[in-house]
Protein backbone atom coordinates (compact mmCIF):
# COMPACT_ATOMS: atom_id res chain seq x y z
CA UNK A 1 0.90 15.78 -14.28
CA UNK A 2 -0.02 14.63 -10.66
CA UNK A 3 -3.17 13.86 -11.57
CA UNK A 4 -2.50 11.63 -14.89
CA UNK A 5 -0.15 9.28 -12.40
CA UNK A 6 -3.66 9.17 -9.59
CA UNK A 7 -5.72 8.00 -12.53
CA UNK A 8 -2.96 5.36 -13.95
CA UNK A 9 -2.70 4.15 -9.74
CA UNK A 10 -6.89 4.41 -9.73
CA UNK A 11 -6.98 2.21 -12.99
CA UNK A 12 -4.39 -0.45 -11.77
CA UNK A 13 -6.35 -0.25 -8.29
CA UNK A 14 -9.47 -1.40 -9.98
CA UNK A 15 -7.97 -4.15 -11.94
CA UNK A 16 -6.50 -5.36 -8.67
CA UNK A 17 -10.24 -5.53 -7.37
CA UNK A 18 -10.99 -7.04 -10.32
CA UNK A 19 -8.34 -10.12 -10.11
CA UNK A 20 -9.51 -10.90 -6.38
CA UNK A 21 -13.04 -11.13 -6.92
CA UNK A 22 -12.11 -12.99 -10.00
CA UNK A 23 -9.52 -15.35 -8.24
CA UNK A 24 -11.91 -15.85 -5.26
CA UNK A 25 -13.24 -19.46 -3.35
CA UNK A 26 -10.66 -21.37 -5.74
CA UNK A 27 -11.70 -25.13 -4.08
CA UNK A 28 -15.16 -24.18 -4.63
CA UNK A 29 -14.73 -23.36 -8.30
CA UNK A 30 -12.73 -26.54 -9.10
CA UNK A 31 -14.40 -28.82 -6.33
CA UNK A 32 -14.53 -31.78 -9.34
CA UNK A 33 -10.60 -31.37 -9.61
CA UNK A 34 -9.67 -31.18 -5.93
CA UNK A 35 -11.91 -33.95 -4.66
CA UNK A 36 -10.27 -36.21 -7.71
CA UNK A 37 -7.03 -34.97 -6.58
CA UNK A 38 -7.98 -36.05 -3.06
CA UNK A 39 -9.23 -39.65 -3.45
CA UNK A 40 -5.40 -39.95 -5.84
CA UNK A 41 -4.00 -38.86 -2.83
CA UNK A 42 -5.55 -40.74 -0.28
CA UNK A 43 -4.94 -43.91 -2.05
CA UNK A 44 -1.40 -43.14 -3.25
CA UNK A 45 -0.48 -41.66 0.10
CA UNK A 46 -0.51 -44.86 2.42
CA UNK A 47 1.91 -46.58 -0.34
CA UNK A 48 4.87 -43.89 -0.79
CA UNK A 49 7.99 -44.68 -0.15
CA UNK A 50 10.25 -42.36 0.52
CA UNK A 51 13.96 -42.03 -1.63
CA UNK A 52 14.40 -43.95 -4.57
CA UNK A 53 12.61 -47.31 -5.24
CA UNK A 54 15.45 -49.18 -5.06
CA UNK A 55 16.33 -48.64 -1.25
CA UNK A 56 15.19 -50.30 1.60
CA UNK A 57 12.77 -47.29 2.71
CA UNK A 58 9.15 -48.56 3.85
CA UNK A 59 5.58 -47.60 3.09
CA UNK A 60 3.68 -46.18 5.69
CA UNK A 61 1.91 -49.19 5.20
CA UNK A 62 4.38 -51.26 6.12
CA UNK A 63 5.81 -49.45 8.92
CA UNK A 64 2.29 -49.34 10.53
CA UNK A 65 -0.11 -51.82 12.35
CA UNK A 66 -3.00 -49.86 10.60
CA UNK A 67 -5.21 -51.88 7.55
CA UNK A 68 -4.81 -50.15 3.83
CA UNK A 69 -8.39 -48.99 4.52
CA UNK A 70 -7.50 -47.29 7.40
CA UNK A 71 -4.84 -46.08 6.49
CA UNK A 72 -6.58 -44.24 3.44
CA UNK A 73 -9.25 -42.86 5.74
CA UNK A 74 -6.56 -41.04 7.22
CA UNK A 75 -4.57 -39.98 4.66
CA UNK A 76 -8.26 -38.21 3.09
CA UNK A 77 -9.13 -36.71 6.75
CA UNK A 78 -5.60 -35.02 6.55
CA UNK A 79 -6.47 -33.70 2.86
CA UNK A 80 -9.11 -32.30 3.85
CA UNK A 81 -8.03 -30.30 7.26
CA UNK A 82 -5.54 -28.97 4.90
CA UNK A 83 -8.48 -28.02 2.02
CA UNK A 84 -10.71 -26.44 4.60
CA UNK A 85 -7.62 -24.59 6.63
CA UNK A 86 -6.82 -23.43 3.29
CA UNK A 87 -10.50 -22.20 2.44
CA UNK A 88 -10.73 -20.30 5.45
CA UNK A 89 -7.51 -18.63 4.96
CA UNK A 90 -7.55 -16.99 1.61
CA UNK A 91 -10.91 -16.03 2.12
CA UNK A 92 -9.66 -13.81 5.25
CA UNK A 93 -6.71 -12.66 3.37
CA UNK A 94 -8.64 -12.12 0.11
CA UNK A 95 -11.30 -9.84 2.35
CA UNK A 96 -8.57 -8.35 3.73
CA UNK A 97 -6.93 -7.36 0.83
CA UNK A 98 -10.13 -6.04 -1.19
CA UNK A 99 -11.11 -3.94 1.98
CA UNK A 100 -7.50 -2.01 1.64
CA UNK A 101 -8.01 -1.90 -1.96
CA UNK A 102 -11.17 -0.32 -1.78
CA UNK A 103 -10.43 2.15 0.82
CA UNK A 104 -7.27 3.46 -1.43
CA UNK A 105 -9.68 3.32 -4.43
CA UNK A 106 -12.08 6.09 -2.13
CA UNK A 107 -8.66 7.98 -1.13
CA UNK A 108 -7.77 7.92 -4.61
CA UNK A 109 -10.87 8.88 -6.29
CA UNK A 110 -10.92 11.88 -3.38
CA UNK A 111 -7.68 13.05 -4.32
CA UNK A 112 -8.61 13.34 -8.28
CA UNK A 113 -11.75 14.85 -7.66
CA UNK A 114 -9.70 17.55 -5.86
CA UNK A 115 -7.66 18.39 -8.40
CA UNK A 116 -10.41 18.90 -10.62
């Protein structure tokens, strides 16, 4: 009985490999969506206004001494610092995880074939 429950968790443990490598470099995948979703930003950013648009809030824009241009420059810097922090990261964490996975996949398989 031990061993059916080792195969189910082996099973489910490869699927899990599966999902990562599947799931894996995300921006890089969808660069077309996240560099369209970028330049909306960048020139939407400089222009919010925070609250409800019938308050007295002010636009970046019109709180700063900066040019619209400028201000957009800045505004797609930012975006991407957070797209390349964000890169970085799940590709640690996603190595991370697939190197645990894989060593209980080994333990796993170990254990099964010693019940054999």
């Amino acid at each position: 009985m031990i061993k059916h429950y080792k195969e189910k968790h082996l099973q489910a443990t490869k699927y899990k490999i599966e999902n990562i490598i599947r799931q894996q470099d995300f921006i890089l995948r969808h660069r077309v969506k996240v560099v369209i979703a970028g330049i909306v930003f960048s020139f939407w950013a400089p222009t919010y206004r925070s609250g409800h648009y019938s308050s007295n809030k002010e636009s970046i824009l019109e709180k700063s001494d900066y040019s619209y241009l400028k201000l957009v420059m800045l505004s797609a810097s930012v975006y991407m610092i957070f797209c390349i922090l964000y890169h970085f990261s799940s590709r640690y964490q996603d190595k991370k995880k697939l190197k645990e996975l894989r060593d209980l996949e080994k333990r796993l398989e170990k254990e099964i074939s010693e019940l054999d």
